[in-house]
PDB file of N, CA and C in Angstrom:
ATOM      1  N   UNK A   1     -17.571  -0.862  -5.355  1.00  0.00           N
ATOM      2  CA  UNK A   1     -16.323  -0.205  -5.660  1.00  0.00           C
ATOM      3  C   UNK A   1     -15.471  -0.192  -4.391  1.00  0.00           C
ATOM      4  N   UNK A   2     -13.946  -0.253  -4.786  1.00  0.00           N
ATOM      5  CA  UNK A   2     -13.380  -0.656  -3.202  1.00  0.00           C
ATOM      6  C   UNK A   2     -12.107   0.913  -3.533  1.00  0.00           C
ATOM      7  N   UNK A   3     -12.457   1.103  -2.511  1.00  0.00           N
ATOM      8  CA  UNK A   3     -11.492   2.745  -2.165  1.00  0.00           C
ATOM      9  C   UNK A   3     -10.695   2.194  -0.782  1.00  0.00           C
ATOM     10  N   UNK A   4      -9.427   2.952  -0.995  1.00  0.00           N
ATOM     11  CA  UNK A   4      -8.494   3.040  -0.012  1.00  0.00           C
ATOM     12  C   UNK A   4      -8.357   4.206   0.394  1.00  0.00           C
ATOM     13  N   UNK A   5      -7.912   4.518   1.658  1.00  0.00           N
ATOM     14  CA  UNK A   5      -7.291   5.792   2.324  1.00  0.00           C
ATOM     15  C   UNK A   5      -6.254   6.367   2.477  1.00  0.00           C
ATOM     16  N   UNK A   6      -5.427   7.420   2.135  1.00  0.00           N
ATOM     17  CA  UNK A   6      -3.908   7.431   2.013  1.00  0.00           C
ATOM     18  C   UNK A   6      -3.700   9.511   2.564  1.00  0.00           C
ATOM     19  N   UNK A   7      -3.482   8.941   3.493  1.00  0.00           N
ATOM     20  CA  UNK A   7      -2.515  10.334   3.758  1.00  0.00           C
ATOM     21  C   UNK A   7      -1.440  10.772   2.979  1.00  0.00           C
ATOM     22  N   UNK A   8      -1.915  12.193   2.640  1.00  0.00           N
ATOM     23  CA  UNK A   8      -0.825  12.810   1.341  1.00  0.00           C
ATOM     24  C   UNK A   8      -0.830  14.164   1.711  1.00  0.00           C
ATOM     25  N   UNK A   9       0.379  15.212   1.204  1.00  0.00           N
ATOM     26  CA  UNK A   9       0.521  16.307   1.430  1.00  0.00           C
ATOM     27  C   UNK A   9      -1.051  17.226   0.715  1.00  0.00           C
ATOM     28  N   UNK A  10      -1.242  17.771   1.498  1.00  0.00           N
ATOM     29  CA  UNK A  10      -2.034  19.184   1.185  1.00  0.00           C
ATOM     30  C   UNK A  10      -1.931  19.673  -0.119  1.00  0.00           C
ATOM     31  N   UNK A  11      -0.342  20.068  -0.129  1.00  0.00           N
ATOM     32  CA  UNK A  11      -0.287  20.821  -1.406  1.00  0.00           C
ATOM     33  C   UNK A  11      -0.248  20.007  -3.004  1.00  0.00           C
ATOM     34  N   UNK A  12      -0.871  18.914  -2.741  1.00  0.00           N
ATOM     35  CA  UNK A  12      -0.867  17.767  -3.643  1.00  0.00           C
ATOM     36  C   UNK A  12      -2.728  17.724  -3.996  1.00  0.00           C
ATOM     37  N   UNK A  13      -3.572  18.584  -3.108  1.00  0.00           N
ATOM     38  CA  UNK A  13      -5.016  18.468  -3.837  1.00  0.00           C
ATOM     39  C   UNK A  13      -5.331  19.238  -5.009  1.00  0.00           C
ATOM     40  N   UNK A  14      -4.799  20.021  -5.775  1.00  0.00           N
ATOM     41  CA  UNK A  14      -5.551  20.550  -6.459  1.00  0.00           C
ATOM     42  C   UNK A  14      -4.909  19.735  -7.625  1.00  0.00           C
ATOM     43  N   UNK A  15      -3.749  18.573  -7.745  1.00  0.00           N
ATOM     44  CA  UNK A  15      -2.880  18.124  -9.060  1.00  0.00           C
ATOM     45  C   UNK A  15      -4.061  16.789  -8.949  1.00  0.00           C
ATOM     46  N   UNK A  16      -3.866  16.081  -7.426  1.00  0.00           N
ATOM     47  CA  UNK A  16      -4.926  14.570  -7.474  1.00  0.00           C
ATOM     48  C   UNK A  16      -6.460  15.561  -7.816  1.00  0.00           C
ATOM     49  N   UNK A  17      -7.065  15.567  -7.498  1.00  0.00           N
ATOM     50  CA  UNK A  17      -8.231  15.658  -7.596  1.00  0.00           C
ATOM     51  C   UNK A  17      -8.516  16.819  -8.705  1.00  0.00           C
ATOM     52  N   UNK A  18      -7.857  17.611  -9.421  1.00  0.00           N
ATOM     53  CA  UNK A  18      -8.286  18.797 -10.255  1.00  0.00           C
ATOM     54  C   UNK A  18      -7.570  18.388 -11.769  1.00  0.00           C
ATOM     55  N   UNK A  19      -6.130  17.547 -11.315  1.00  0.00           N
ATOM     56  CA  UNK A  19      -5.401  17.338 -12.355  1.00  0.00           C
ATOM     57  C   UNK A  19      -4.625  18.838 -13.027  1.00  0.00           C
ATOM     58  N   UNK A  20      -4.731  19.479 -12.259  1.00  0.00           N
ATOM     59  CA  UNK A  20      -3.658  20.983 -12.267  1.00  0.00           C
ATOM     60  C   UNK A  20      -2.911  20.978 -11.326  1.00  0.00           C
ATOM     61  N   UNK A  21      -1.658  20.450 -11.961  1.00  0.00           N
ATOM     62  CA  UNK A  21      -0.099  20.379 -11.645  1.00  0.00           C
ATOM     63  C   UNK A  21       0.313  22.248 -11.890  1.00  0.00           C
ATOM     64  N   UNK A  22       0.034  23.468 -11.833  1.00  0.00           N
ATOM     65  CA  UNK A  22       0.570  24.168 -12.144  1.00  0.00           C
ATOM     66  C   UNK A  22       1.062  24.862 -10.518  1.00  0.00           C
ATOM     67  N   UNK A  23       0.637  24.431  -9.401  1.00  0.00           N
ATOM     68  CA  UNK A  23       0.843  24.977  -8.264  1.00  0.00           C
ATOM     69  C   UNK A  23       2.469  24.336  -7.797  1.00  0.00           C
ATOM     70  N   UNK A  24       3.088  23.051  -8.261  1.00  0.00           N
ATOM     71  CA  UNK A  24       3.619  22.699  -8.063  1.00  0.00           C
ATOM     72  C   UNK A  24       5.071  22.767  -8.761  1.00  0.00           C
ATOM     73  N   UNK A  25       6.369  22.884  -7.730  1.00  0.00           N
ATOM     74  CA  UNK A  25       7.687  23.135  -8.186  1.00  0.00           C
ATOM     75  C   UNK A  25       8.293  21.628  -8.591  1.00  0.00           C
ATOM     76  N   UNK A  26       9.336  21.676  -9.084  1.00  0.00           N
ATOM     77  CA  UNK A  26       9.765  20.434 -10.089  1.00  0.00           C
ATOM     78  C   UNK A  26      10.173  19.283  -8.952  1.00  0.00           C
ATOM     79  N   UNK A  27      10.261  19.454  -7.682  1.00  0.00           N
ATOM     80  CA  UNK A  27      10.637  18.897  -7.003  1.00  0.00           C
ATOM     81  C   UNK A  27       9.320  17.700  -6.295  1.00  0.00           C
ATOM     82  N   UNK A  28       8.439  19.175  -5.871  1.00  0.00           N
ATOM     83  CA  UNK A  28       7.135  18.772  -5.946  1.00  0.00           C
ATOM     84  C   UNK A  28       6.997  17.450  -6.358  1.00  0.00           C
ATOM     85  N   UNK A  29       6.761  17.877  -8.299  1.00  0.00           N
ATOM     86  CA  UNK A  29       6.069  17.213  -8.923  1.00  0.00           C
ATOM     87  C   UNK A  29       6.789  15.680  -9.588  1.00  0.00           C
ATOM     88  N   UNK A  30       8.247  16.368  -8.831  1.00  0.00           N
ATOM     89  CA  UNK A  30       8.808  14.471  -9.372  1.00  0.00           C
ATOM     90  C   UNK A  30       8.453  13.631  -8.050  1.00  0.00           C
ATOM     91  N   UNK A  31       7.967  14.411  -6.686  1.00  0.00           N
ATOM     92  CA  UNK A  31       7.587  13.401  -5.687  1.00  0.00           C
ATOM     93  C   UNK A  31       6.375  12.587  -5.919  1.00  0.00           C
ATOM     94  N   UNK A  32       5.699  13.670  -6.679  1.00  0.00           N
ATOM     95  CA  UNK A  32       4.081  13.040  -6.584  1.00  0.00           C
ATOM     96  C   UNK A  32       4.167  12.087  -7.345  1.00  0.00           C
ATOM     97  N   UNK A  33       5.012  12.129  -8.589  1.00  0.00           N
ATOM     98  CA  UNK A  33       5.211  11.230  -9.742  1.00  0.00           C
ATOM     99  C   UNK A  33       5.316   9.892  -9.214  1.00  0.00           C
ATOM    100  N   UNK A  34       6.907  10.127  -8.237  1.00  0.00           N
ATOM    101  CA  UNK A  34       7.187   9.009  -7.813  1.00  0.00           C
ATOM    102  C   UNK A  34       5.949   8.502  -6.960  1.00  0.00           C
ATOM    103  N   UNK A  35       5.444   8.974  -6.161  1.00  0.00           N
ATOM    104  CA  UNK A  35       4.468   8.430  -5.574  1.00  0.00           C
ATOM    105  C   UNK A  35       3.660   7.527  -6.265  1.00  0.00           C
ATOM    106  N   UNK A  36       2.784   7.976  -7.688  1.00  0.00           N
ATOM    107  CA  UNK A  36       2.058   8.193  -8.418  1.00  0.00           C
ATOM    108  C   UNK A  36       2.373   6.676  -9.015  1.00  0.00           C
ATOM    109  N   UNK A  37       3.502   6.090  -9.110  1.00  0.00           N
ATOM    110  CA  UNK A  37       4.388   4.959 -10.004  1.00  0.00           C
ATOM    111  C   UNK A  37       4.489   4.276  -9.015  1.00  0.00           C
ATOM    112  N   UNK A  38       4.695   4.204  -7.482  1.00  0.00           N
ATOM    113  CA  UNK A  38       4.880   2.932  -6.421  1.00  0.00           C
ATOM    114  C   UNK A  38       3.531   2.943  -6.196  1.00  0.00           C
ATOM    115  N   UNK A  39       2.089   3.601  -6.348  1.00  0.00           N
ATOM    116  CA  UNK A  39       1.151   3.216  -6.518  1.00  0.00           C
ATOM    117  C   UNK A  39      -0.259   2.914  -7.858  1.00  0.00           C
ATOM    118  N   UNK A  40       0.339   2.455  -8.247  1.00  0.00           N
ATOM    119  CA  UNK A  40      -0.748   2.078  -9.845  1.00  0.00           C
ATOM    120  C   UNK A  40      -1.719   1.249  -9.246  1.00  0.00           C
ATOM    121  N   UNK A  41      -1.695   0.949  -8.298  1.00  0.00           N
ATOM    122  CA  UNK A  41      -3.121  -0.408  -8.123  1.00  0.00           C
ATOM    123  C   UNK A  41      -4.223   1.380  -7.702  1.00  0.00           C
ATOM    124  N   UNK A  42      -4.036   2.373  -7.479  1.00  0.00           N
ATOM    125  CA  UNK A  42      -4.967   3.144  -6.524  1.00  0.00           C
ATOM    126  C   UNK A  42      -5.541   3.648  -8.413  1.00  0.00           C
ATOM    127  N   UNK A  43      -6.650   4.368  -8.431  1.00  0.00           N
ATOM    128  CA  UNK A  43      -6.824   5.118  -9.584  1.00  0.00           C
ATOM    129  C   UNK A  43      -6.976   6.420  -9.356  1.00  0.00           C
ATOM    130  N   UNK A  44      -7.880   7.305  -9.674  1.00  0.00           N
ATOM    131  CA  UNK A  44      -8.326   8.429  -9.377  1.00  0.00           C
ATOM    132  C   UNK A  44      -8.818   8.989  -8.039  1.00  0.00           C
ATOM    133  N   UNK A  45      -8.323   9.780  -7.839  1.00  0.00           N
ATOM    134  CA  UNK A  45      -8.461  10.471  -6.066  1.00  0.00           C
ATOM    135  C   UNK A  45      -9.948  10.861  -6.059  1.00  0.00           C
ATOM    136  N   UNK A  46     -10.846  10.148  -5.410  1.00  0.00           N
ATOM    137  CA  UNK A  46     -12.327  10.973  -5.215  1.00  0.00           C
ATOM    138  C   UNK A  46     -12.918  11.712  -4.544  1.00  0.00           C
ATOM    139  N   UNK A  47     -12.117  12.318  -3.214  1.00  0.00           N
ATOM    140  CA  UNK A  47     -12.622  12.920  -1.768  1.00  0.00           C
ATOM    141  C   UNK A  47     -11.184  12.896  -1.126  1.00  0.00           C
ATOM    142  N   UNK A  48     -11.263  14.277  -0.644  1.00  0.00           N
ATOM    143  CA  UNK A  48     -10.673  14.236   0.172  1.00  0.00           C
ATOM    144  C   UNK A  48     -11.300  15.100   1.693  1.00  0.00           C
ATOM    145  N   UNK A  49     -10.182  14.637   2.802  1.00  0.00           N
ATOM    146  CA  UNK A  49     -10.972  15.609   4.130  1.00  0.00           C
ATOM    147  C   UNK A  49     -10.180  16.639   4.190  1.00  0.00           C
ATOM    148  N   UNK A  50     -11.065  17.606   4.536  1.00  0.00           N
ATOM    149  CA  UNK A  50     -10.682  19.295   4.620  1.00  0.00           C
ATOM    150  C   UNK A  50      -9.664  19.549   5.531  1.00  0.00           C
ATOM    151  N   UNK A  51      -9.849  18.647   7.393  1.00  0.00           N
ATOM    152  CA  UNK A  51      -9.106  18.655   8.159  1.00  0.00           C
ATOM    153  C   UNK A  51      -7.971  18.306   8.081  1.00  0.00           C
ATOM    154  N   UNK A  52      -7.017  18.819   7.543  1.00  0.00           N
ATOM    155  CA  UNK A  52      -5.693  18.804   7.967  1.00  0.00           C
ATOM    156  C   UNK A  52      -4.576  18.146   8.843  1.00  0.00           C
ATOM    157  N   UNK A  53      -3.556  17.380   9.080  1.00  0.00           N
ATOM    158  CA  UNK A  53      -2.852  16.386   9.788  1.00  0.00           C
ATOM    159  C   UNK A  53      -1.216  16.692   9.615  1.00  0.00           C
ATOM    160  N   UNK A  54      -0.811  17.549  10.787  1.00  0.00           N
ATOM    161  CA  UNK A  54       0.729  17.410  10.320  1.00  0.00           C
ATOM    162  C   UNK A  54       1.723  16.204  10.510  1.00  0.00           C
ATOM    163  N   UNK A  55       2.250  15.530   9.578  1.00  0.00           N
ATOM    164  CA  UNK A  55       2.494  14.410   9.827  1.00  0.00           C
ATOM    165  C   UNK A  55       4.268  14.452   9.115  1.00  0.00           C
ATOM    166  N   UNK A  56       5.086  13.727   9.361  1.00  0.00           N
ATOM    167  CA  UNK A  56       6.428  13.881   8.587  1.00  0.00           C
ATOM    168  C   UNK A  56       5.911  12.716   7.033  1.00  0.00           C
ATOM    169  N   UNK A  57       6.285  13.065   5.661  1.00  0.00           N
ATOM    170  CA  UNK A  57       5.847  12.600   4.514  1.00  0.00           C
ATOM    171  C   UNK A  57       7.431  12.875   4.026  1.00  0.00           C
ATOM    172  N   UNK A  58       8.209  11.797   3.609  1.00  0.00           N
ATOM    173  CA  UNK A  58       9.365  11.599   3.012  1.00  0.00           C
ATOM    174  C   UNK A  58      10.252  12.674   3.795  1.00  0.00           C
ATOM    175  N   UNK A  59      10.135  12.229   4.849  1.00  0.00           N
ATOM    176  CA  UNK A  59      11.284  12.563   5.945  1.00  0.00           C
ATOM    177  C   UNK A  59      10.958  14.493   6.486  1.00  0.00           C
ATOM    178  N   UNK A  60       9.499  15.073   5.758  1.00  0.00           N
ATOM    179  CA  UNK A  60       9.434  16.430   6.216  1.00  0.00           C
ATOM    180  C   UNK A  60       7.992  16.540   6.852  1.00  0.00           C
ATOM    181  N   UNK A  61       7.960  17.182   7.606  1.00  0.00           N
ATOM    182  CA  UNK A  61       6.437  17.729   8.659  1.00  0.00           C
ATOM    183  C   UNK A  61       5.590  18.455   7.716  1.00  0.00           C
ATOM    184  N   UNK A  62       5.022  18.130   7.655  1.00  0.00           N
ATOM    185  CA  UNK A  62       3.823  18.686   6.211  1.00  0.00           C
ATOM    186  C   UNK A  62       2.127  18.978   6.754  1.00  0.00           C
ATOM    187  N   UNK A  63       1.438  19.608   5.990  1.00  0.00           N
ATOM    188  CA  UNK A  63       0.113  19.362   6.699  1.00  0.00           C
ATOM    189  C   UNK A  63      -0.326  18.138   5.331  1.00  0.00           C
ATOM    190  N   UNK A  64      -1.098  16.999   5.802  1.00  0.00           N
ATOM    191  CA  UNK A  64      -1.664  16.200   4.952  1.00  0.00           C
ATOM    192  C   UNK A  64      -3.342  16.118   5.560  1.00  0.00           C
ATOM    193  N   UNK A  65      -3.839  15.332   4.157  1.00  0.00           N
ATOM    194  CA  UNK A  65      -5.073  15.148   4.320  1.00  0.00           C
ATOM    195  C   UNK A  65      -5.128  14.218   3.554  1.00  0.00           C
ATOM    196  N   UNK A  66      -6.547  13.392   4.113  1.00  0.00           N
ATOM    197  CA  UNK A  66      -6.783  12.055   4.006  1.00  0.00           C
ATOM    198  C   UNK A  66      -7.616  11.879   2.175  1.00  0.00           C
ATOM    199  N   UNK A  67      -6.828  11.245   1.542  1.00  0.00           N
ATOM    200  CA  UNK A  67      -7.390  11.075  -0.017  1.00  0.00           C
ATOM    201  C   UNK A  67      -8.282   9.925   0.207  1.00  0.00           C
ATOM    202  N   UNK A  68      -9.347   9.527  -0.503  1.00  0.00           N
ATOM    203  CA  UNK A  68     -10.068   8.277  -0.815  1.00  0.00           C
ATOM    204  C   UNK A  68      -9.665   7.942  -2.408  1.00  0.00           C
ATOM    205  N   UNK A  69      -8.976   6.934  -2.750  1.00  0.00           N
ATOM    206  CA  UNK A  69      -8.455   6.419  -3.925  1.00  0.00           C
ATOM    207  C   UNK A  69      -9.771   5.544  -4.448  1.00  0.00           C
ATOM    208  N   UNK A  70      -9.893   5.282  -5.603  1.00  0.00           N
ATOM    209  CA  UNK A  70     -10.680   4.375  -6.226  1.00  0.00           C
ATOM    210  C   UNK A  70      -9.296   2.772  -5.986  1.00  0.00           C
ATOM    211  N   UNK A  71      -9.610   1.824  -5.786  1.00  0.00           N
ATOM    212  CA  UNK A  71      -8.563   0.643  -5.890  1.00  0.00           C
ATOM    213  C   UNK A  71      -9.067  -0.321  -7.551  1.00  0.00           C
ATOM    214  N   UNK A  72      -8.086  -0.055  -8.589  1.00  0.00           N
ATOM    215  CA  UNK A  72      -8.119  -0.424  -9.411  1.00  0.00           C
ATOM    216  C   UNK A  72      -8.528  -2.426  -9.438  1.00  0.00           C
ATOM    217  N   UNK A  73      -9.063  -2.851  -9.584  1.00  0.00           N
ATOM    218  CA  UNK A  73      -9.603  -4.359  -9.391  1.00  0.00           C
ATOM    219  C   UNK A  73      -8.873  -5.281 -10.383  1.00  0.00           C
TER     220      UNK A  73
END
């Protein structure tokens, strides 16, 4: 199985990996979307790391953490 690595906002683990979008505001959730649509080759989020990374993500300083994607074949 081939997994990729992708730095993503924090407040984006409990929608990838739980599939409960309810933490998230509409703004939020049209980013992740969009995200979600410029990446279709990735599938389901399987792991992520606990440690934390503030990094700028669509132009804002965020804390992110590192997702492991399944890569669709």
């Amino acid at each position: 199985m081939k997994t990729d690595t992708v730095l993503l906002p924090a407040f984006w683990a409990s929608a990838l990996i739980n599939n409960d979008y309810s933490g998230l505001d509409r703004l939020e959730l049209s980013e992740l979307q969009a995200w979600s649509h410029d990446n279709q080759h990735l599938s389901a989020a399987l792991s992520y790391d606990i440690d934390p990374v503030c990094i700028r993500f669509n132009g804002m300083l965020t804390d992110c953490l590192a997702f492991d994607f399944h890569v669709k074949e």
